[in-house]
Protein backbone atom coordinates (compact mmCIF):
# COMPACT_ATOMS: atom_id res chain seq x y z
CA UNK A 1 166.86 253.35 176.10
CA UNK A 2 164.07 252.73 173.38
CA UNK A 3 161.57 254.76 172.28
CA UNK A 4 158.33 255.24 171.54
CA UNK A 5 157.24 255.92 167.56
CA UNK A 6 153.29 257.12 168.20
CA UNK A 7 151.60 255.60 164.85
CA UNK A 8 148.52 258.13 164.76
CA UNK A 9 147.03 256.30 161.42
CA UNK A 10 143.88 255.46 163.42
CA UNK A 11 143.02 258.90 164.70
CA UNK A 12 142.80 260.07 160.83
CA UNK A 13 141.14 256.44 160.36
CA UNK A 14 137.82 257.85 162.74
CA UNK A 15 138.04 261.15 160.72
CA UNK A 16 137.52 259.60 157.75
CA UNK A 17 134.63 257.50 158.78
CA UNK A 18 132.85 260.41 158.89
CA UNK A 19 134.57 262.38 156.25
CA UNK A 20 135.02 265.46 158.71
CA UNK A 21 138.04 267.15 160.23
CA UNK A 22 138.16 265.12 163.61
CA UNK A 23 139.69 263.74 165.43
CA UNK A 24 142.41 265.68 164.01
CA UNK A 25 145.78 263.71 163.73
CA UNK A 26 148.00 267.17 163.68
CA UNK A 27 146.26 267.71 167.23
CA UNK A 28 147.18 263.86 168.34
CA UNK A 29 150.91 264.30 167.36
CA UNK A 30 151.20 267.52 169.44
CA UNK A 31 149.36 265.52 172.45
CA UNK A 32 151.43 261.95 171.99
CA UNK A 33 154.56 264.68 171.85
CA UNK A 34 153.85 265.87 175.31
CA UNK A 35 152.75 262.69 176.92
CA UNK A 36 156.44 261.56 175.57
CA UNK A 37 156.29 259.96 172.76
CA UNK A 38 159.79 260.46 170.74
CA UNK A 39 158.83 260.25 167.07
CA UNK A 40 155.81 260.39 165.06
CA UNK A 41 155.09 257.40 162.60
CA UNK A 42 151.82 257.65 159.68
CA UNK A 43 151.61 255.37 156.76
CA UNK A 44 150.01 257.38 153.63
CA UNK A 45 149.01 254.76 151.74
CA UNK A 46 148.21 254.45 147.94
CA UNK A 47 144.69 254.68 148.14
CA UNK A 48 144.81 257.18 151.12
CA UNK A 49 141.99 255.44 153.52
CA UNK A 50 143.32 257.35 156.36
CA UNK A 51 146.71 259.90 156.48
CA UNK A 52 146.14 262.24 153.87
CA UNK A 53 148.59 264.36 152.06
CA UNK A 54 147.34 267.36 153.50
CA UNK A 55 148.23 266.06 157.03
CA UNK A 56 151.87 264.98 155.79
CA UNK A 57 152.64 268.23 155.16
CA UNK A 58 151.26 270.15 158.24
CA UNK A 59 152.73 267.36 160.06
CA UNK A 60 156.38 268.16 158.49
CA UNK A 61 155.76 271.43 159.77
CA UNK A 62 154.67 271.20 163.59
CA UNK A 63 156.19 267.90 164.57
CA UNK A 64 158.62 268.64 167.48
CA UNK A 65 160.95 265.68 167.36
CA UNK A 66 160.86 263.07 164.65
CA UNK A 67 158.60 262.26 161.70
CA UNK A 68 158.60 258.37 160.19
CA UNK A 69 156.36 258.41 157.05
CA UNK A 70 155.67 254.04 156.18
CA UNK A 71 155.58 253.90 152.32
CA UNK A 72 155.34 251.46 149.25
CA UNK A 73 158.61 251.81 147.34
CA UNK A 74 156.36 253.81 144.88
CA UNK A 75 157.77 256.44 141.96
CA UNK A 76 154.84 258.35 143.42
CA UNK A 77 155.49 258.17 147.07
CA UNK A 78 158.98 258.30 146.75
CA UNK A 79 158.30 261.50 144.98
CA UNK A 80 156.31 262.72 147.74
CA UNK A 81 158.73 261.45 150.34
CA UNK A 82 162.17 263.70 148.88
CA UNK A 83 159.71 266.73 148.12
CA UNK A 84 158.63 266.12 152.17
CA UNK A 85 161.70 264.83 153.49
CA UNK A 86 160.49 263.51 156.81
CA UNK A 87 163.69 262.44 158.94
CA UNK A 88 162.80 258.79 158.24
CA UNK A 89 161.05 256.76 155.73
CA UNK A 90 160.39 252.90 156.00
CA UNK A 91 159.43 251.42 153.12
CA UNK A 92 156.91 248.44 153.45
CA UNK A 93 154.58 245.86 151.66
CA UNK A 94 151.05 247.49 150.55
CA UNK A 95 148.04 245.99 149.49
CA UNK A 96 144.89 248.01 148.82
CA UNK A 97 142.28 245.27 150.33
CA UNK A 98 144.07 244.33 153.36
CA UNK A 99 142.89 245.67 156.84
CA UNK A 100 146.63 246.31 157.95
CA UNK A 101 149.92 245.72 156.67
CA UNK A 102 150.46 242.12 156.34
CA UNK A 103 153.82 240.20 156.83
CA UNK A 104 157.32 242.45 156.30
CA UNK A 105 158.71 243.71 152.91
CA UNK A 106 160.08 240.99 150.60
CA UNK A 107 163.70 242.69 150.15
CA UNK A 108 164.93 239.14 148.63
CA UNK A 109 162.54 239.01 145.50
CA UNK A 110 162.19 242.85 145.17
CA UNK A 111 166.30 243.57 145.91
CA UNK A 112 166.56 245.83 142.52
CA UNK A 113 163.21 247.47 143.19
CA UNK A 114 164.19 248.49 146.33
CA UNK A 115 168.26 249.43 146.26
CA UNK A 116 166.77 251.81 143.57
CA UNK A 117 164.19 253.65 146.09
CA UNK A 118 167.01 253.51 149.37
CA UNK A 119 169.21 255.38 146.95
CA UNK A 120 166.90 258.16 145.80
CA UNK A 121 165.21 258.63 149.32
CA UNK A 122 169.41 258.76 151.43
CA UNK A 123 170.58 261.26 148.39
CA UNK A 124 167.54 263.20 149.84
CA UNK A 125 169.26 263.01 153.25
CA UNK A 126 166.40 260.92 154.41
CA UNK A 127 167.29 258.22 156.59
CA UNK A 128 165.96 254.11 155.50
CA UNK A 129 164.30 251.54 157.04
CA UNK A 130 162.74 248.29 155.97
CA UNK A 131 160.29 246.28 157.86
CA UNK A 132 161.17 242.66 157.36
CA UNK A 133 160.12 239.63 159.05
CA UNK A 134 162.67 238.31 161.69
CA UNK A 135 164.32 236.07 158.97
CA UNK A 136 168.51 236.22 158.51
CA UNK A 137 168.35 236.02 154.61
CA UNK A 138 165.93 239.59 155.14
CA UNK A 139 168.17 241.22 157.23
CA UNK A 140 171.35 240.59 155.58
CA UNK A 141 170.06 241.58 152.26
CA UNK A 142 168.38 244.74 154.01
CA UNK A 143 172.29 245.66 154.64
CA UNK A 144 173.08 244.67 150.66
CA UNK A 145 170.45 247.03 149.66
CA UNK A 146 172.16 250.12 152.06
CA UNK A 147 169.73 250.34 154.18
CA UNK A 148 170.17 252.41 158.00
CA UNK A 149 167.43 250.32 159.55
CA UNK A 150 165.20 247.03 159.61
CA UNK A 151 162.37 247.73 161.52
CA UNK A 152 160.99 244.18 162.75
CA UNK A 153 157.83 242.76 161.87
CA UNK A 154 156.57 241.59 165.43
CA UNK A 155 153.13 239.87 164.01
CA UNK A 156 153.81 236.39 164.27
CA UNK A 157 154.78 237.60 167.89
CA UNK A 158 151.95 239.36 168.64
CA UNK A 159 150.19 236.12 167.35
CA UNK A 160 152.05 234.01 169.46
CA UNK A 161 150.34 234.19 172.26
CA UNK A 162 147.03 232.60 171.15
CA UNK A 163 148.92 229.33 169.33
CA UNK A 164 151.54 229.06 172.82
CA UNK A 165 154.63 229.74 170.55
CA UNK A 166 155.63 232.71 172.07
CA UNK A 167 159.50 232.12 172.95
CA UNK A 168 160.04 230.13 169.70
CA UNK A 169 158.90 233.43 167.95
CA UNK A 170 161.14 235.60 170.76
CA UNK A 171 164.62 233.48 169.75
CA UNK A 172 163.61 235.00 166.31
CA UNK A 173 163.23 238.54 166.94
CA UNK A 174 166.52 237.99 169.19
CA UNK A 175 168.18 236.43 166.68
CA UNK A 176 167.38 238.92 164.03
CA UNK A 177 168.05 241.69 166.15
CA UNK A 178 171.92 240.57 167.10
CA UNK A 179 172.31 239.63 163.38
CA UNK A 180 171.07 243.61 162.43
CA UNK A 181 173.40 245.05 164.91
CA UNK A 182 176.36 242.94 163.82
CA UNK A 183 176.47 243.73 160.63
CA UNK A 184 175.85 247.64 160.99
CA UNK A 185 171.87 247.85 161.00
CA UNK A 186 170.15 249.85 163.05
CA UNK A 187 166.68 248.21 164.58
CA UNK A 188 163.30 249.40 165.26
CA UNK A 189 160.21 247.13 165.56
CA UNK A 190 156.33 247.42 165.46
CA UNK A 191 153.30 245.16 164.60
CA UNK A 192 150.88 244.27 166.88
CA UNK A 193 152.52 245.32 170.26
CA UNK A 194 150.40 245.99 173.12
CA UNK A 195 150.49 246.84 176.70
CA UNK A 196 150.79 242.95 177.62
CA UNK A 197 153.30 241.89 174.98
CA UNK A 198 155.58 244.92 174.89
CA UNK A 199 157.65 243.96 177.60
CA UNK A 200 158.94 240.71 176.49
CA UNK A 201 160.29 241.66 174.08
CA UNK A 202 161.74 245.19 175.32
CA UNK A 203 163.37 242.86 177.55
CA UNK A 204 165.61 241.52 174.77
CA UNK A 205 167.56 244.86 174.39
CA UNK A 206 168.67 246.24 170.79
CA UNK A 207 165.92 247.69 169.62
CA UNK A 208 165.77 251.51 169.30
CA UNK A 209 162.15 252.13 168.20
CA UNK A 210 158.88 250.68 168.79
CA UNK A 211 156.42 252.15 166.29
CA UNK A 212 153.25 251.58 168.24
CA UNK A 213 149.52 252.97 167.03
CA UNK A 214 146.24 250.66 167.29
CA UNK A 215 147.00 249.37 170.63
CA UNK A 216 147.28 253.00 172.06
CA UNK A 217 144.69 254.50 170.24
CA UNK A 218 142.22 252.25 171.41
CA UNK A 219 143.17 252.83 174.97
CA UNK A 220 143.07 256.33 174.44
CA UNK A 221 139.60 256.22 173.68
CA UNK A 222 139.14 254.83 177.29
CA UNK A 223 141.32 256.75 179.13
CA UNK A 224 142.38 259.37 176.82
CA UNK A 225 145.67 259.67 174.70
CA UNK A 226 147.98 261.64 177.34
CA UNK A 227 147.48 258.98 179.16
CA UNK A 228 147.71 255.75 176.88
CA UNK A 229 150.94 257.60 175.36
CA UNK A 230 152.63 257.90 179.31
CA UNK A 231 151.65 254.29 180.08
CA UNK A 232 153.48 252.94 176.85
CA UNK A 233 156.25 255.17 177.59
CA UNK A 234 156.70 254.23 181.33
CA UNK A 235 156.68 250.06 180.12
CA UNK A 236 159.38 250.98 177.67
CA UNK A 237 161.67 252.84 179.88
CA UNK A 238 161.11 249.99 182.78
């Protein structure tokens, strides 16, 4: 049955707009833990505009069940990653002006780059995703590389449902998803997902992790987080 990743980058993003020390994102991983979320996801990024590496490390001590730190295949935050050791890593594309990661991790071009970091971060016992666009040449070299996971980018899904090219981008994800599993990947996904377009694509099957944040967050501010985290939960599990 898939699970729910809570991405909590947001509650540390309205913290920072003030500078202060809330909302506190420790606080929102104990809460989304409860309400039944099964992992944890945070991105630190390079120029650290929201997670910081304070909360990384309180959050390697008080998460209850699984902590997924998003990275650039960085010297420096693969450093910080093996000194951490969170149970996962996925490595993905960074750029410092963009609002939110944009398009999956070019494994293709950056193959060298990035069998270099898998290695490093699995002799750390720290398990490897990617998050690729739902492309076959990405996934198969996303197994060449040693990966454990692809985590699909599920943008141009997300997307899909203002242009009317929602199935066309559905036989992708499905595609990609039977092509992961074949060949010994496992699969998460996240980009974009929302209450609405979740269960589409839940429907498919094969995917053990949906790393979820913006959508939820923003509910939560409605109807608070216990709540916005159940919700999610309940359309994954149905």
């Amino acid at each position: 049955m898939a699970k729910l990743g809570l991405n909590i980058d947001h509650i540390a993003t309205v913290r920072q707009a003030r500078g202060g020390m809330e909302p506190d994102p420790v606080a929102a991983a104990a809460i989304g833990e409860m309400a039944g979320a099964e992992g944890i996801t945070i991105h630190l990024r390079e120029d650290r505009r929201h997670i910081q590496d304070r909360d990384l490390e309180i959050l390697r001590k008080t998460v209850k069940t699984r902590l997924n730190l998003e990275m650039a295949a960085t010297q420096e935050m693969i450093r910080i990653a093996i000194a951490i050791k969170p149970e996962q890593v996925t490595l993905v594309p960074e750029k410092r002006q963009e609002l939110t990661t944009e398009g999956g991790l070019d494994v293709v071009v950056n193959a060298v780059m990035i069998t270099e970091a898998v290695k490093s971060l699995k002799d750390a016992g720290i398990v490897v995703s990617l998050f690729v666009d739902p492309n076959h040449e990405q996934v198969n070299t996303s197994k060449e590389v040693n990966a454990d996971y692809i985590e699909i980018h599920t943008g141009a899904y997300a997307e899909a449902f203002c242009t009317g090219k929602v199935q066309h981008e559905l036989e992708h994800i499905e595609a990609s998803i039977k092509l992961a599993r074949n060949i010994g990947l496992g699969v998460n996904a996240g980009h974009g997902l929302n209450y609405f377009n979740i269960q589409a694509i839940a429907a498919l099957g094969g995917i053990e992790e949906y790393n979820i944040g913006h959508s939820i967050i923003s509910r939560a501010m409605l109807v608070g987080l216990d709540r916005a985290v159940s919700d999610m939960v309940k359309l994954l599990k149905n």
